[in-house]
Protein backbone atom coordinates (compact mmCIF):
# COMPACT_ATOMS: atom_id res chain seq x y z
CA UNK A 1 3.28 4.81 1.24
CA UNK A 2 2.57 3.18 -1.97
CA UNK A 3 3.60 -0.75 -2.67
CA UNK A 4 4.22 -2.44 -5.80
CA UNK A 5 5.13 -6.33 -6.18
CA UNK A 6 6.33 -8.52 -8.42
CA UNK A 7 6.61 -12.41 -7.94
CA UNK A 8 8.00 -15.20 -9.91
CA UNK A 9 8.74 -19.21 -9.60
CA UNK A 10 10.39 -21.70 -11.86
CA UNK A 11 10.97 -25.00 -11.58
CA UNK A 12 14.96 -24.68 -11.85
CA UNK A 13 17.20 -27.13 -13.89
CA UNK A 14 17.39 -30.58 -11.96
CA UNK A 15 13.43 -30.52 -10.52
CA UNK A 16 10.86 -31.24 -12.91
CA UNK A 17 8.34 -30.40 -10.32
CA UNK A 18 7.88 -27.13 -7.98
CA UNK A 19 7.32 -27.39 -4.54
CA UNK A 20 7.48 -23.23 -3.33
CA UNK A 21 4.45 -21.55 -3.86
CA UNK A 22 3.81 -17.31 -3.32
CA UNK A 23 1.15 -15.52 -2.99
CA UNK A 24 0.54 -11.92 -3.21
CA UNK A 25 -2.78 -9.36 -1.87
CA UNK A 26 -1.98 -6.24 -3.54
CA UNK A 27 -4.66 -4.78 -1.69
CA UNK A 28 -4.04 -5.63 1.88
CA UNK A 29 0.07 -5.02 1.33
CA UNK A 30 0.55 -9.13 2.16
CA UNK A 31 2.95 -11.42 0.57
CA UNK A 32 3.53 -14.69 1.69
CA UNK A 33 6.21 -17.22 0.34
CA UNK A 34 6.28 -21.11 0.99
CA UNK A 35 9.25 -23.52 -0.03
CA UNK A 36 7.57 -27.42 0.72
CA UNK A 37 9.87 -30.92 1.58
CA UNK A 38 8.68 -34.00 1.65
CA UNK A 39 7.77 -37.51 -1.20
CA UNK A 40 6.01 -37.57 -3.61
CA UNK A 41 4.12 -34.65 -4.18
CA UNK A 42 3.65 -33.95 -0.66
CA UNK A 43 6.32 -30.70 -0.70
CA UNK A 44 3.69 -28.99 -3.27
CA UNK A 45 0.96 -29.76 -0.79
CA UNK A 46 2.48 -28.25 1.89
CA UNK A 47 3.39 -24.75 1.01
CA UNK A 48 0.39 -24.60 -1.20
CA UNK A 49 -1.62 -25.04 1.54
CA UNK A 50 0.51 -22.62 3.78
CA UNK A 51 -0.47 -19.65 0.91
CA UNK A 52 -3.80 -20.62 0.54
CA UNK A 53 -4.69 -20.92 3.98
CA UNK A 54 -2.76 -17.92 5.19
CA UNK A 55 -3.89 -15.35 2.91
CA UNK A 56 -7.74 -16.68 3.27
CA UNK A 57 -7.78 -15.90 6.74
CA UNK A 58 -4.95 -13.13 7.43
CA UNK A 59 -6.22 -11.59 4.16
CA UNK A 60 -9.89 -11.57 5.49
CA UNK A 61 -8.90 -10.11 9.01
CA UNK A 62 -6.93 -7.45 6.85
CA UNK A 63 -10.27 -6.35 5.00
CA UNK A 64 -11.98 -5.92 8.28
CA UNK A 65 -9.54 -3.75 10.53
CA UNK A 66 -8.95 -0.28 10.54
CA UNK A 67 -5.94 0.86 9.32
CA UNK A 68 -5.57 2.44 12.70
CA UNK A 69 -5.06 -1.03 14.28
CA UNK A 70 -2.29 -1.35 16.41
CA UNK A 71 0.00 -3.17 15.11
CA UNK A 72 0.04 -5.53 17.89
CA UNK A 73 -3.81 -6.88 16.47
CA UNK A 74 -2.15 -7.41 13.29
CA UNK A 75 0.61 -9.15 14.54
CA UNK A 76 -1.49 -11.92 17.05
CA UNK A 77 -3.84 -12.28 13.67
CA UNK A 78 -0.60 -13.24 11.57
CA UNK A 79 0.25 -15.71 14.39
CA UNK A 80 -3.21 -17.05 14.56
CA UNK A 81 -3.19 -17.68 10.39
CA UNK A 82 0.18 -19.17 10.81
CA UNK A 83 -1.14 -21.47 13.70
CA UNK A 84 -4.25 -22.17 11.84
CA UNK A 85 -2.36 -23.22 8.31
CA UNK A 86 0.69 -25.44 10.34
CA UNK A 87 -2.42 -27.28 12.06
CA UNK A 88 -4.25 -28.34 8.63
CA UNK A 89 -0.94 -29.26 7.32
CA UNK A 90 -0.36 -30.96 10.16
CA UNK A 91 -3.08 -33.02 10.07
CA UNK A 92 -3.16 -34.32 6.33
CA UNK A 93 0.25 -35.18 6.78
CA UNK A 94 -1.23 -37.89 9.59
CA UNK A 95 -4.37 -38.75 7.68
CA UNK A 96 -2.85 -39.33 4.01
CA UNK A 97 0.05 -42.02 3.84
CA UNK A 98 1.17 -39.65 0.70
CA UNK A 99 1.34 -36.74 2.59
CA UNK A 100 3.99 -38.70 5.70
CA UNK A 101 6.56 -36.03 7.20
CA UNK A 102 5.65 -33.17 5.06
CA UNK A 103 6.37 -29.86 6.06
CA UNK A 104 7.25 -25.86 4.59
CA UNK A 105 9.29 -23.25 5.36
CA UNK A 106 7.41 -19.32 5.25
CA UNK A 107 8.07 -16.04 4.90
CA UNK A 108 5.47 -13.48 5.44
CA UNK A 109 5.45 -9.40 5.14
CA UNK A 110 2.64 -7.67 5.86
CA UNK A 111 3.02 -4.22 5.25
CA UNK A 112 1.45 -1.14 6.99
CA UNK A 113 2.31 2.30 5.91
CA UNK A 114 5.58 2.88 7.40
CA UNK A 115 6.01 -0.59 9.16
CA UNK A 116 6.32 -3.82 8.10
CA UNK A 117 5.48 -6.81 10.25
CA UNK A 118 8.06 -9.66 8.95
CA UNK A 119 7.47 -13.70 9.99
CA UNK A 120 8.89 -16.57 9.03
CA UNK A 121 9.73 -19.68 9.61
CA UNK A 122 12.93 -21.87 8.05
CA UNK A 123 15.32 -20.83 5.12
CA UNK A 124 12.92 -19.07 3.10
CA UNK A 125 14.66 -15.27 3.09
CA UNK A 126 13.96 -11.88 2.97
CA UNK A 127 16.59 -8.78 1.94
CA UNK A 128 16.25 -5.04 1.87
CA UNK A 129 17.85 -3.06 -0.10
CA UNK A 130 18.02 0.74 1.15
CA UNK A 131 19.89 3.03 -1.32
CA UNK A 132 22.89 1.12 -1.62
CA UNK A 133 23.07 -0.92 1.44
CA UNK A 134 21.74 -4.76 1.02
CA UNK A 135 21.20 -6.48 3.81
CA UNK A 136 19.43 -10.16 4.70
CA UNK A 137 16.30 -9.05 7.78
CA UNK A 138 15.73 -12.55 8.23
CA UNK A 139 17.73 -15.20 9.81
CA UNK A 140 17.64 -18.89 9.02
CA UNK A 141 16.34 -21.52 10.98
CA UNK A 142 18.76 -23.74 10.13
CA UNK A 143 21.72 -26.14 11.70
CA UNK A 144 25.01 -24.35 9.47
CA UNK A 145 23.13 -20.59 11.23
CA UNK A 146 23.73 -22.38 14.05
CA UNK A 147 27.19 -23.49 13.54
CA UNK A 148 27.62 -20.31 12.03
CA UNK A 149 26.77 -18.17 15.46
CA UNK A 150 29.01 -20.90 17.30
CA UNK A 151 31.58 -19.72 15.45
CA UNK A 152 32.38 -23.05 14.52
CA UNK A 153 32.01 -22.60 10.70
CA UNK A 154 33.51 -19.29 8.80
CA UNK A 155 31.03 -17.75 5.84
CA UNK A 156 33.38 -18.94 3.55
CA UNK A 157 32.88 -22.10 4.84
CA UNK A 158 29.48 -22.30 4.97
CA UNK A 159 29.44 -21.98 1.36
CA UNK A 160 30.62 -25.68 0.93
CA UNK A 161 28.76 -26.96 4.19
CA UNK A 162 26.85 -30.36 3.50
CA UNK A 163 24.25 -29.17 6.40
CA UNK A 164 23.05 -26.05 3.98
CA UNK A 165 19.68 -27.91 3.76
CA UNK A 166 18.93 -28.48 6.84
CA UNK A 167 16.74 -26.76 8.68
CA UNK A 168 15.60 -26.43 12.34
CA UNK A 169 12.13 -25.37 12.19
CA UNK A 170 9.10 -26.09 9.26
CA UNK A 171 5.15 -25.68 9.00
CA UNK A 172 3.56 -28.74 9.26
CA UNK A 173 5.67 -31.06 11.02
CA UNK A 174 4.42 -30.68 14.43
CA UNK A 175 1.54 -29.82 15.91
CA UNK A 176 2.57 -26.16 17.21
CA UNK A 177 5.07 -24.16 15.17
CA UNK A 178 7.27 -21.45 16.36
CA UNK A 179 7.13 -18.55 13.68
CA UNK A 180 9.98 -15.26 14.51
CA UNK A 181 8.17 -12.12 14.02
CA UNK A 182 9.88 -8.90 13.36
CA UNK A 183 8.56 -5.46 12.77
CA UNK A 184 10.79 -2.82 10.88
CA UNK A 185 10.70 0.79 9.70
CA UNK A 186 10.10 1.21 5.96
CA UNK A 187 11.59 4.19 3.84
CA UNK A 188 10.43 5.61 0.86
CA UNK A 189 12.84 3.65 -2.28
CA UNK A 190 13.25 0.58 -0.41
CA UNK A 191 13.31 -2.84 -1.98
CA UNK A 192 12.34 -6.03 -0.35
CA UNK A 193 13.35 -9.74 -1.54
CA UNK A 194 11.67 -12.61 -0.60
CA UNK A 195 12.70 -15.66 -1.84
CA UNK A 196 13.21 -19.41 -1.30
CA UNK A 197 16.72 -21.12 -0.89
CA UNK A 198 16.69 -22.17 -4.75
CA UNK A 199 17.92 -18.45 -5.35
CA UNK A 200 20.37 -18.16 -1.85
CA UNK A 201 21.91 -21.49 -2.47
CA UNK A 202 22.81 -20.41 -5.65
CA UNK A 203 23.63 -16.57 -5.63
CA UNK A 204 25.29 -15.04 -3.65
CA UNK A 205 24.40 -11.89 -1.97
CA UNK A 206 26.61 -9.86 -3.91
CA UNK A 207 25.13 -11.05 -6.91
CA UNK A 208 21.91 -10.56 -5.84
CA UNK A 209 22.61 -7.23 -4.75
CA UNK A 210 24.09 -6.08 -7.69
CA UNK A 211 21.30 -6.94 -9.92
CA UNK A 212 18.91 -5.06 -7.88
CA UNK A 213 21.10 -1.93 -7.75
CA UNK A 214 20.28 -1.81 -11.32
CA UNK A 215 16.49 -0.64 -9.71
CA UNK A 216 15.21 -2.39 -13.32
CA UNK A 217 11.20 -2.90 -13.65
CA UNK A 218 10.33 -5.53 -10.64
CA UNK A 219 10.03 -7.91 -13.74
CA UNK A 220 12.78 -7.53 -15.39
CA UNK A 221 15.01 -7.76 -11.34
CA UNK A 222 13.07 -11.10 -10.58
CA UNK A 223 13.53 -12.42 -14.22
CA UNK A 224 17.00 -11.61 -14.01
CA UNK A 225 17.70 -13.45 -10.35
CA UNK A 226 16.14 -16.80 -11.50
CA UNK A 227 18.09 -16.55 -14.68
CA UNK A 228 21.21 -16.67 -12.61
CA UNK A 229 20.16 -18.74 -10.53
CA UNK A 230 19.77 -21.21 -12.91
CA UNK A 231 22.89 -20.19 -14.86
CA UNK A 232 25.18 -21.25 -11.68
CA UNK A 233 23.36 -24.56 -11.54
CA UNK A 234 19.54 -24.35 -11.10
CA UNK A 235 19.71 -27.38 -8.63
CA UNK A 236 16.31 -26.06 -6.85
CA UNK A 237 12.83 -24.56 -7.36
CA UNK A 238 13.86 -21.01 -7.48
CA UNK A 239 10.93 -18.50 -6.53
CA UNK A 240 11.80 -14.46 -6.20
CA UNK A 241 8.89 -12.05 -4.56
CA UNK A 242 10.25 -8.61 -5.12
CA UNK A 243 8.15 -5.60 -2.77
CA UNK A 244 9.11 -1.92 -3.96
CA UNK A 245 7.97 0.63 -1.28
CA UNK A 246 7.34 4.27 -2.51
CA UNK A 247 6.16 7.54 -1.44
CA UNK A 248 2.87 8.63 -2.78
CA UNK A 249 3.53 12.15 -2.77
CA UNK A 250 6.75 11.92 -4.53
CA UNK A 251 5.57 13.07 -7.67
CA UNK A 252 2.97 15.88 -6.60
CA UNK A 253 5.80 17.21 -4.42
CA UNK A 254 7.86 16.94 -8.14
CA UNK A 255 5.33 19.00 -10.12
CA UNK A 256 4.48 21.65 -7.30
CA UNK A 257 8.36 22.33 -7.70
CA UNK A 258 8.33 22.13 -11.36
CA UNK A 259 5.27 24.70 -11.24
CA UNK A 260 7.15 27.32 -9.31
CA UNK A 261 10.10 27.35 -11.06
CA UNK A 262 7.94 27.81 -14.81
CA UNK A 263 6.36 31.00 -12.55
CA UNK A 264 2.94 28.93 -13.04
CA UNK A 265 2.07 29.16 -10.00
């Protein structure tokens, strides 16, 4: 299986600064994304640090196992990274007076093959679309998801809520963090979204969904999100990580037929 990303952030139309931060190892199939809260400039600290520290140590565990692994290795390492990064943020949020009560949501795929191990931990979102079918894989750690599985609050409803923002779990603001880890089947042609609540908050799923049915250049589909994001209101940092999964022997398979049909072989 052959993967191919795309990633972009912008600043949106109220913020002047940008507190998500993504990463991407093209290599190793790992993309993490990071959306950061807190003064100052603490937010950017956080989820800055949640990339950097991540990918430096799940990126270098990646390098050195087999891709025969079970997944189960990979899946304790991502935990470890995870544990590792909410520590150091942890920490400087303690030691620097700046850095008080700052924290960072995460989402994380690391992809193997056919299999994709999925963590996160907050808001911060991930979709798949397969064929025509768009779905959200993640589920929010957040108060309205809450209300929302009560029953006590209708989708419709939740689109108004005050609570959108706030969230029941972040990197960073405790000493341990609790990080939901999936694992899912990939298929050849799907497409993966990743993205912070700067583009959920402000489009909705069937907008998103309909601009990636267009299956336009990764570019052009993560251009095109934060665009409308911004166009109904920008009132976030808006950052779109876009993973396109693809089967390598696609196009041999195409010529072999195209071959045998021209009698060349």
């Amino acid at each position: 299986m052959k993967y191919t990303f795309c990633s972009q952030t912008d600043p949106g139309r109220i913020r002047h600064n940008n507190e998500d931060s993504v990463a991407v190892d093209e290599t190793n199939r790992l993309a993490i994304l990071a959306d950061g809260m807190g003064g100052y400039n603490a937010g950017e600290i956080a989820s800055s640090m949640a990339t950097a520290l991540i990918m430096s140590e799940l990126g270098g565990w990646l390098l050195q196992a087999s891709e025969q692994s079970p997944i189960t290795d990979l899946g304790r390492a991502i935990e470890t990274s995870v544990a590792s990064a909410n520590r150091a943020i942890f920490d400087a949020s303690r030691s620097n007076p700046h850095c008080a009560g700052m924290g960072t949501t995460l989402v994380l795929a690391a992809f193997r093959e056919r299999q994709l191990l999925l963590g996160h931990v907050g808001d911060s979102r991930c979709y798949r679309l397969r064929g025509k079918e768009f779905v959200q894989i993640t589920r929010d750690h957040s108060l309205l998801q809450e209300q929302l599985d009560a029953g006590w609050l209708t989708p419709a409803q939740a689109l108004s809520s005050p609570i959108r923002n706030l969230i029941t779990r972040a990197m960073g603001v405790a000493d341990e963090v609790l990080l939901e880890l999936n694992e899912h089947q990939v298929l050849a042609g799907d497409l993966y979204l990743m993205c912070s609540d700067g583009l959920s908050d402000m489009v909705q799923d069937t907008e998103m969904a309909d601009l990636l049915r267009q299956r336009s250049p990764l570019q052009k589909m993560a251009h095109d999100l934060i665009s409308k994001a911004n166009e109904n209101g920008g009132r976030d940092n808006v950052t779109v990580l876009l993973a396109q999964a693809s089967d390598q022997t696609e196009k041999p398979r195409l010529i072999s037929k195209w071959l045998r049909k021209s009698g060349i072989s």
